[in-house]
Each structure stands twice: as C-alpha cells, then as structure tokens.
Protein backbone atom coordinates (compact mmCIF):
# COMPACT_ATOMS: atom_id res chain seq x y z
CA UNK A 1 -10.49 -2.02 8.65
CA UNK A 2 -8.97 0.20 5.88
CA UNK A 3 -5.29 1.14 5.98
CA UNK A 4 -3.40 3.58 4.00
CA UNK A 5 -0.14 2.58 2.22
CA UNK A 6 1.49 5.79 3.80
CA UNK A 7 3.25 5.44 7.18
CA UNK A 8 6.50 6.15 9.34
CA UNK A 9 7.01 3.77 12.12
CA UNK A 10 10.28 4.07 14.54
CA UNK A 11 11.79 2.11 17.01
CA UNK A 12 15.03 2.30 19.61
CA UNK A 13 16.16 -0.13 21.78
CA UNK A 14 19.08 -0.85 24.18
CA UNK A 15 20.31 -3.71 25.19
CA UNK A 16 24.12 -4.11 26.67
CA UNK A 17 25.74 -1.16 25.33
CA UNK A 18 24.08 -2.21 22.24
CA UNK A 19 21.99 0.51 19.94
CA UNK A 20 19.06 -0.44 17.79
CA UNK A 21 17.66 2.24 16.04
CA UNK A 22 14.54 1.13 13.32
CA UNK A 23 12.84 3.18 11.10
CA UNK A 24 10.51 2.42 8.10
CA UNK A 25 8.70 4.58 5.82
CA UNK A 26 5.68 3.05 3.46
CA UNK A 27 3.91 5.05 0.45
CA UNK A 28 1.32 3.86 -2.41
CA UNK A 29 2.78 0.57 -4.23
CA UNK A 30 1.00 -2.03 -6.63
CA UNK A 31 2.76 -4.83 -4.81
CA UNK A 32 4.77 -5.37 -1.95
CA UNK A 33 8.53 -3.95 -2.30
CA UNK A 34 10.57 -3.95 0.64
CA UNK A 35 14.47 -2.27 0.75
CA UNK A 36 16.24 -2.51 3.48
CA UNK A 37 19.58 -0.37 4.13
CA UNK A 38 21.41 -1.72 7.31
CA UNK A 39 25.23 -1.77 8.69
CA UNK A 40 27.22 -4.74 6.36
CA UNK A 41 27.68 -6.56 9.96
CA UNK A 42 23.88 -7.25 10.03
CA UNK A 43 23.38 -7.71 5.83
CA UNK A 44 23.16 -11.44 6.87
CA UNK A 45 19.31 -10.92 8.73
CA UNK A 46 18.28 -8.60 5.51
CA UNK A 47 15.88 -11.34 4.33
CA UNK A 48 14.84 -12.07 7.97
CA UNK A 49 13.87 -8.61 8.16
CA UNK A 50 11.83 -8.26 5.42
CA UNK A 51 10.42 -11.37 5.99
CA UNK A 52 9.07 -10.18 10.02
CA UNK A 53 7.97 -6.56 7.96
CA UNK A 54 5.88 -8.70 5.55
CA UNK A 55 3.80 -10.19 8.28
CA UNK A 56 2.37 -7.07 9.17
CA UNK A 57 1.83 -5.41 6.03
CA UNK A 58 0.85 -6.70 2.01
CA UNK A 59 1.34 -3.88 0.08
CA UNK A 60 3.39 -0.60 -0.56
CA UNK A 61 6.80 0.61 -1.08
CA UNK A 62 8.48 0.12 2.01
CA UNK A 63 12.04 1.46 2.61
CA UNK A 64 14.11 0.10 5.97
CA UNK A 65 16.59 1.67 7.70
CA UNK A 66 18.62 0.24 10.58
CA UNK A 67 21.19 1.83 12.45
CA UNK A 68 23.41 -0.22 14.98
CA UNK A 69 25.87 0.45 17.74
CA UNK A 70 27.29 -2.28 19.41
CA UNK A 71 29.57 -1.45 22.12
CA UNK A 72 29.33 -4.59 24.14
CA UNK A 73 31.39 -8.40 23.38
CA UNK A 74 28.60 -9.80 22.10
CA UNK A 75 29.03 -11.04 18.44
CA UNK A 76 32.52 -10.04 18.74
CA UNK A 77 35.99 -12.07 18.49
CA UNK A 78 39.19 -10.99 19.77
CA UNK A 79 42.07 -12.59 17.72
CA UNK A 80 45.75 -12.29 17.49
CA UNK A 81 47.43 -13.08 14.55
CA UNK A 82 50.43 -15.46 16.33
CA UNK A 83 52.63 -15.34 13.05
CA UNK A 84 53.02 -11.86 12.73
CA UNK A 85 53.52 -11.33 16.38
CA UNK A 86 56.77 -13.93 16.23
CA UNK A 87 57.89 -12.13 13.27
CA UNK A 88 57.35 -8.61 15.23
CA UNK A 89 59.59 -10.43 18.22
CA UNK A 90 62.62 -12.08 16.02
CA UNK A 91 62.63 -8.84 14.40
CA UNK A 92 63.07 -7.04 17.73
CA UNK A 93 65.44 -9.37 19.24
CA UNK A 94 67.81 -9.13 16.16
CA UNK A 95 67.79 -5.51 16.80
CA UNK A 96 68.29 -5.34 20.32
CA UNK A 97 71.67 -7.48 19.95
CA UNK A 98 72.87 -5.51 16.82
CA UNK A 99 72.47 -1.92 19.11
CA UNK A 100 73.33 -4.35 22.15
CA UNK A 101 70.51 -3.15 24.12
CA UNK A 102 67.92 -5.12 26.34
CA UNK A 103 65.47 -6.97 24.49
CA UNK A 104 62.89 -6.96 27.57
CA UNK A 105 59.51 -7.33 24.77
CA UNK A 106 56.25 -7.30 26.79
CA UNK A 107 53.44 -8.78 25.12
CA UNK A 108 51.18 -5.81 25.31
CA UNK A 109 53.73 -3.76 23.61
CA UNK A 110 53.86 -6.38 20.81
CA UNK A 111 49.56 -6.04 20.68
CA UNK A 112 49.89 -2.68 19.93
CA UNK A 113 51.64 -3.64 16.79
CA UNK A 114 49.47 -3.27 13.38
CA UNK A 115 47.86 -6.35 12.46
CA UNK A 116 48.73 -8.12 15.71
CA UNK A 117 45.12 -7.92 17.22
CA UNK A 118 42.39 -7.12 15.34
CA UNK A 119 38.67 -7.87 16.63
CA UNK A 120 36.18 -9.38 14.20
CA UNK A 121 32.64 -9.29 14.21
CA UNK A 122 30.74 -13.06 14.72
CA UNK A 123 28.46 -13.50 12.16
CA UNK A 124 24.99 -14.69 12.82
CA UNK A 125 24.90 -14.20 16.78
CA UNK A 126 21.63 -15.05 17.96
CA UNK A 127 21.58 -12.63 20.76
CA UNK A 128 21.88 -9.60 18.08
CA UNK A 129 19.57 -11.23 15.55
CA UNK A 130 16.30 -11.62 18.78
CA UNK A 131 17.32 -7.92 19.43
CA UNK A 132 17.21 -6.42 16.06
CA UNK A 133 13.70 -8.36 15.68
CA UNK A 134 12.40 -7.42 18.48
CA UNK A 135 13.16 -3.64 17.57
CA UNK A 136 11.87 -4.35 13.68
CA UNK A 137 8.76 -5.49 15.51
CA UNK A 138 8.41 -2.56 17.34
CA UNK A 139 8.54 -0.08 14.26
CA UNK A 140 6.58 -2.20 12.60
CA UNK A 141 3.52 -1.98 14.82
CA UNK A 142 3.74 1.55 14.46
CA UNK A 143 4.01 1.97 11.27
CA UNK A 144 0.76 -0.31 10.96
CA UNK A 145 -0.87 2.31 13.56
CA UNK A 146 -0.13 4.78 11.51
CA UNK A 147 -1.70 3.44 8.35
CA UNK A 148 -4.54 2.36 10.12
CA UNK A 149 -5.45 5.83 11.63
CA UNK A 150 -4.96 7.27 8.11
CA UNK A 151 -7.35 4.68 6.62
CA UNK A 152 -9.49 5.65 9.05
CA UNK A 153 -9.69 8.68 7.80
CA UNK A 154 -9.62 7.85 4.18
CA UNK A 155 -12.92 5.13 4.99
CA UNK A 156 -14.94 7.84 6.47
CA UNK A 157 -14.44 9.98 2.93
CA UNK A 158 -15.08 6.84 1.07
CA UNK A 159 -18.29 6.38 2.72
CA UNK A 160 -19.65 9.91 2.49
CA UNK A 161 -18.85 9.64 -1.57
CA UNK A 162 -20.09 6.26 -1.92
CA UNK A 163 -23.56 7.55 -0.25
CA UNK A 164 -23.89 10.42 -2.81
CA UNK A 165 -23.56 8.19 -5.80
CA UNK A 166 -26.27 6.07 -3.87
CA UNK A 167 -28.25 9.31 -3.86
CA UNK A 168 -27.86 10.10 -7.77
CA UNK A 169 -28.04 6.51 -8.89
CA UNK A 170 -32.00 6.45 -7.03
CA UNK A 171 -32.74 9.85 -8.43
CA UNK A 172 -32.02 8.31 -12.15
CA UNK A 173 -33.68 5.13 -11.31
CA UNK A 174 -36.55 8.06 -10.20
CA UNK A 175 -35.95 9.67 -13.51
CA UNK A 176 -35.49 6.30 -15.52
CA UNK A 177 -39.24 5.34 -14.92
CA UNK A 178 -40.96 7.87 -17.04
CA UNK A 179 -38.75 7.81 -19.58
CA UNK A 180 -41.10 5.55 -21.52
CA UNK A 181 -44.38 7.39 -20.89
CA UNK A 182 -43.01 10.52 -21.96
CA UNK A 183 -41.54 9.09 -25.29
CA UNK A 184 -45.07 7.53 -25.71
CA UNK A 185 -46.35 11.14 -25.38
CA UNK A 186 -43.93 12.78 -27.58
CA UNK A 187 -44.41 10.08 -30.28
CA UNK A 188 -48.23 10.52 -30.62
CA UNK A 189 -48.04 14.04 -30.72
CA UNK A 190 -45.03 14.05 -33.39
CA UNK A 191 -47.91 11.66 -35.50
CA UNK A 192 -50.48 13.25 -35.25
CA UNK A 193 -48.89 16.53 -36.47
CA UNK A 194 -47.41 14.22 -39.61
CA UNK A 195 -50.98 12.24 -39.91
CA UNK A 196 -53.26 15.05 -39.37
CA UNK A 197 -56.56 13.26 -39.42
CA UNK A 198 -55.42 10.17 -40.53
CA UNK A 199 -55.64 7.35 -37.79
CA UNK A 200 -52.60 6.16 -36.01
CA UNK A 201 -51.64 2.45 -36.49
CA UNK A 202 -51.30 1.50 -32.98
CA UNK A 203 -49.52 -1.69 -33.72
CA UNK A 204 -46.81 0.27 -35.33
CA UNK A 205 -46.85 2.78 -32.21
CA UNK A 206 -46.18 0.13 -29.58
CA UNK A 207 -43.57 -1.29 -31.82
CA UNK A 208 -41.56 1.66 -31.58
CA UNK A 209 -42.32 2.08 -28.23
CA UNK A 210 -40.55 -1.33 -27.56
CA UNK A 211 -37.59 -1.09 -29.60
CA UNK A 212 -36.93 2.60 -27.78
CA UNK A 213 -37.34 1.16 -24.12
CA UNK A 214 -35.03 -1.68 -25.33
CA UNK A 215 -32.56 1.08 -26.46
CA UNK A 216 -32.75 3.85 -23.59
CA UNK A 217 -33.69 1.61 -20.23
CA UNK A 218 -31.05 1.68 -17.64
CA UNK A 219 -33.06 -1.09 -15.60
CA UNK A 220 -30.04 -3.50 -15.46
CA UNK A 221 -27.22 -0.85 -15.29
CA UNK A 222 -28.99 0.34 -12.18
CA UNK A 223 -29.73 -2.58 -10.83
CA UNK A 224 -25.63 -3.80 -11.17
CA UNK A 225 -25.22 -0.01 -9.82
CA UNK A 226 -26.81 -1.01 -6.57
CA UNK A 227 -25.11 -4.14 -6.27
CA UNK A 228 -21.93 -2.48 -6.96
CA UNK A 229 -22.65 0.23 -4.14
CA UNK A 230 -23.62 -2.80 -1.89
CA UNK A 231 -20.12 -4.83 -1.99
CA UNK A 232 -17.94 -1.47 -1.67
CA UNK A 233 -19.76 -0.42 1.06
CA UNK A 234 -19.03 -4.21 3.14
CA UNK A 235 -15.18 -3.77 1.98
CA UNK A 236 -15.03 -0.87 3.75
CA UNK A 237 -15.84 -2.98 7.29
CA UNK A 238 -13.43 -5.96 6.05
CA UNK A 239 -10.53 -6.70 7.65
CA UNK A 240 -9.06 -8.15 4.49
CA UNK A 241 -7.09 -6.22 1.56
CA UNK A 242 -8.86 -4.42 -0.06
CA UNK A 243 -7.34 -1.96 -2.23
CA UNK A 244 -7.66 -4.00 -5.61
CA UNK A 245 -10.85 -5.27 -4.81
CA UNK A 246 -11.75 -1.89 -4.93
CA UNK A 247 -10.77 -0.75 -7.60
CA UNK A 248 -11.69 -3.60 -9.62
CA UNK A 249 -15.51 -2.37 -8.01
CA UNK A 250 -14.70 1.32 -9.58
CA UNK A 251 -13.49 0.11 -12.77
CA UNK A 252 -17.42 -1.75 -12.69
CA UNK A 253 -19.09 1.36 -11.68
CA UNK A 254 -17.43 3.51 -14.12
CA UNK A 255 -18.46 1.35 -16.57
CA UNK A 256 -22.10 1.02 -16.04
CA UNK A 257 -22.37 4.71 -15.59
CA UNK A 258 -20.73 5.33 -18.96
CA UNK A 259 -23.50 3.22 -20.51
CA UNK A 260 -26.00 4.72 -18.60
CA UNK A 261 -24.77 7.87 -20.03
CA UNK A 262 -24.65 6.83 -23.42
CA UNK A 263 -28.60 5.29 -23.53
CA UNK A 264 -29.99 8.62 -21.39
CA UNK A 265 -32.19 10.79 -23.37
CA UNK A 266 -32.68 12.95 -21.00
CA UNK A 267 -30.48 16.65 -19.80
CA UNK A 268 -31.43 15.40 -15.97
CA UNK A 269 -29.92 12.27 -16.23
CA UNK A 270 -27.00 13.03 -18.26
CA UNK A 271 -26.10 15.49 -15.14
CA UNK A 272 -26.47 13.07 -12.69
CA UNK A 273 -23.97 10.48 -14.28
CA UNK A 274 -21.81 13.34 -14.53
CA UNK A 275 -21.48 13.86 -10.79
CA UNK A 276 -21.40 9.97 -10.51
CA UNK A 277 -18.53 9.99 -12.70
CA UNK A 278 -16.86 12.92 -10.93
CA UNK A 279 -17.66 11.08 -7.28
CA UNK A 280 -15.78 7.96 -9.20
CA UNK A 281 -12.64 9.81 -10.25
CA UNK A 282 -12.38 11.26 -6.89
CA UNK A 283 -12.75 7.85 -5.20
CA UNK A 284 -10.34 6.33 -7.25
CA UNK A 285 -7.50 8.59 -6.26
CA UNK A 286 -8.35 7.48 -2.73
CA UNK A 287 -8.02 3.88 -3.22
CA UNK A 288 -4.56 4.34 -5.06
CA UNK A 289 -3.39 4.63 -1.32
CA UNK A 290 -5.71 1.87 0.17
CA UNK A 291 -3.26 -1.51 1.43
C-alpha cells in the first residue's frame, strides 16, 4: 500500500500524575531525517525515540515534539546537602548566644534554607522511559494512518494517469503500424513525379524503405513503454517502498517517450507523446510525496 510522506500523528497519556504529550509531523524528504525536541530531563531516550519512530516509517522529514509533566516521585531524588545545613546551624547557634536568645533550630526550618534540599531528577528511570514509548508508539501509529489514507488517495490518481498513458501509448502503437506503408506510398509518388516515365529501381525503393523504418519505428520504445506501465502499475499494490522505485520507472518512461518523439513523423503522434509527457510531469509531482 502507498503512503504519503505528509502526516500529523498525536498522542497523550497519563500515568501517576505523570503527562505525556507526543506529537510528530512528517512532509516530503529524500531520506529519513528525524528531530526530536523534548524536555533536557528526557534528552537521554532522544536516540531511543527516533529509533521506535524509524520502525514505522523509512522516509520523510520528521520533526518530534514531546512535552512532559511529571508530578509524581518517580525518577525523582530528594537530597539534602548535610554540609551546608551544619554550616546554616553553627551559624545560628553563634547568633543566638551573641543576642542571648534561644537557639531552639527545628530541622524543617533549616530545609527551608537555600541550597539545603534540592530534588534532582534520576536519570534513565525505566518506568518513565516504557511510558514515553508507549506514548511515541501511539503517535506513531497515527501518524502512519494518516499517511496511509493520504496514499490512498494519491494511488487512486496514480492509477487513473497511469491508465491514460496506457491509452495513448496503444493509440501510437495503432498509429506506429502504418507509418511504413504510407512512407512507401509517398515515396513512389514523389518518384514518379521526378522519373516521369522512367522505371523505378525497386531495389533502390526497398532500400530506402528499410533504412526509414530503421530510423522512425517506435517498435521497441513501445514495447519498453508497456513494460514500464506493467511494473508501476504492481508498485502501486506493494507493500514495500516505493517512492524511488518510482521514480526511477518515470525517469524510464520519460525517456522512451522523448525518443519516441524525436523518430515520429507524424502531427498525430507527436500529440500523443505530448500528453504522455504532460501525464509524466504530473505523476512525478505525485511521487515526490510517495514514502
């Protein structure tokens, strides 16, 4: 199935007075190029992020951003800094017996003091690393909805474009045919105008019968045409990646269309590789966006 490179997938979860909140936007990218923009407490799981976002998608600009509230103990430390705190209560005692007043120093009074307790985050906690995952999961899957709904659509336009150049490329294979007879025609007509009377070498005739068929047949650019029209239309049931494969198919096309163009001696033809060429352009601007 064909996805787009374009998406939005979201994601919230809570866990413990803990906040997840996922989102992830993907446009049109040669390669893969993930960039992730998350809270400095969880810049330790970047790589495992991008890492689970790879697995569900292999090309596009993807940017990541993570939001996270964590209200609950979990990855945190409580410490107290015991040297500062002594230092607080010498300090205090001195004073007390210079103003001789009671030096009664509770120890929550003495928390309160800057740089007494702090609370520091725990790196690497498992608990917060299965969460965030299972919320980068999440967004993930959506965003790969997403791109596979718009591929849907972009397939079904594929296919309809693909079948018209089908259509064109039988009508100059059609046209192709009498190309020949008609020169033949032309040329004994031209002679005998030149000749008069005179008879008409016939060996001569079919030479230059055979070195113009040699020059103006489109048997084999057709016949790659076809083959051409054949593989794009089984990419477009594949479940692989096809958006270079494609192209690379286009690139062909384009190709054997221009020479078809060039050998064509004929006004019908020439028109038809023109809309083949314009179908080509126009299905080339749809792959750009094809995963």
């Amino acid at each position: 199935m064909i996805k787009s490179m374009t998406g939005y997938g979201k994601a919230n979860l809570n866990e413990d007075l803990r906040k997840y909140q996922i989102e992830i936007k993907s446009v049109n990218h040669r390669y893969l190029e993930i960039s992730v923009k998350m809270p400095r407490i969880l810049s330790y799981l970047e790589e495992t992020v991008k890492k689970e976002i790879a697995s569900y998608v292999k090309r596009g600009k993807i940017d990541v951003f993570i939001n996270f509230e964590n209200n609950s103990l979990e990855g945190k430390e409580i410490k107290i800094n015991t040297q500062i705190a002594k230092v607080y209560i010498q300090e205090l005692k001195k004073l007390a017996e210079q103003e001789n007043i009671l030096s009664n120093i509770e120890v929550t009074e003495i928390s309160r003091l800057p740089d007494v307790l702090s609370i520091e985050s725990n790196q690497e906690d498992e608990t917060i690393k299965q969460e965030l995952l299972k919320a980068v999961e999440e967004a993930s899957k959506n965003l790969v909805y997403m791109r596979k709904q718009e591929g849907i659509r972009i397939a079904e336009d594929l296919k309809i474009r693909i079948e018209k150049i089908q259509e064109k490329v039988e009508e100059i294979s059609s046209l192709s045919t009498g190309l020949i007879e008609e020169y033949v025609v032309k040329l004994e007509g031209r002679i005998k105008e030149i000749l008069k009377d005179q008879p008409i070498d016939q060996a001569r005739l079919a030479q230059e019968v055979v070195i113009y068929a040699d020059k103006c047949s489109v048997e084999e650019e057709v016949t790659r045409l076809k083959s051409h029209i054949a593989q794009f239309q089984n990419f477009l049931d594949s479940e692989e990646t096809i958006g270079k494969k494609l192209d690379f198919i286009i690139q062909e096309m384009n190709r054997e269309t221009n020479t078809i163009g060039s050998k064509a001696n004929q006004l019908e033809i020439t028109n038809k590789v023109i809309d083949i060429k314009t179908e080509l352009e126009n299905i080339r601007e749809q792959i750009q966006n094809i995963e």
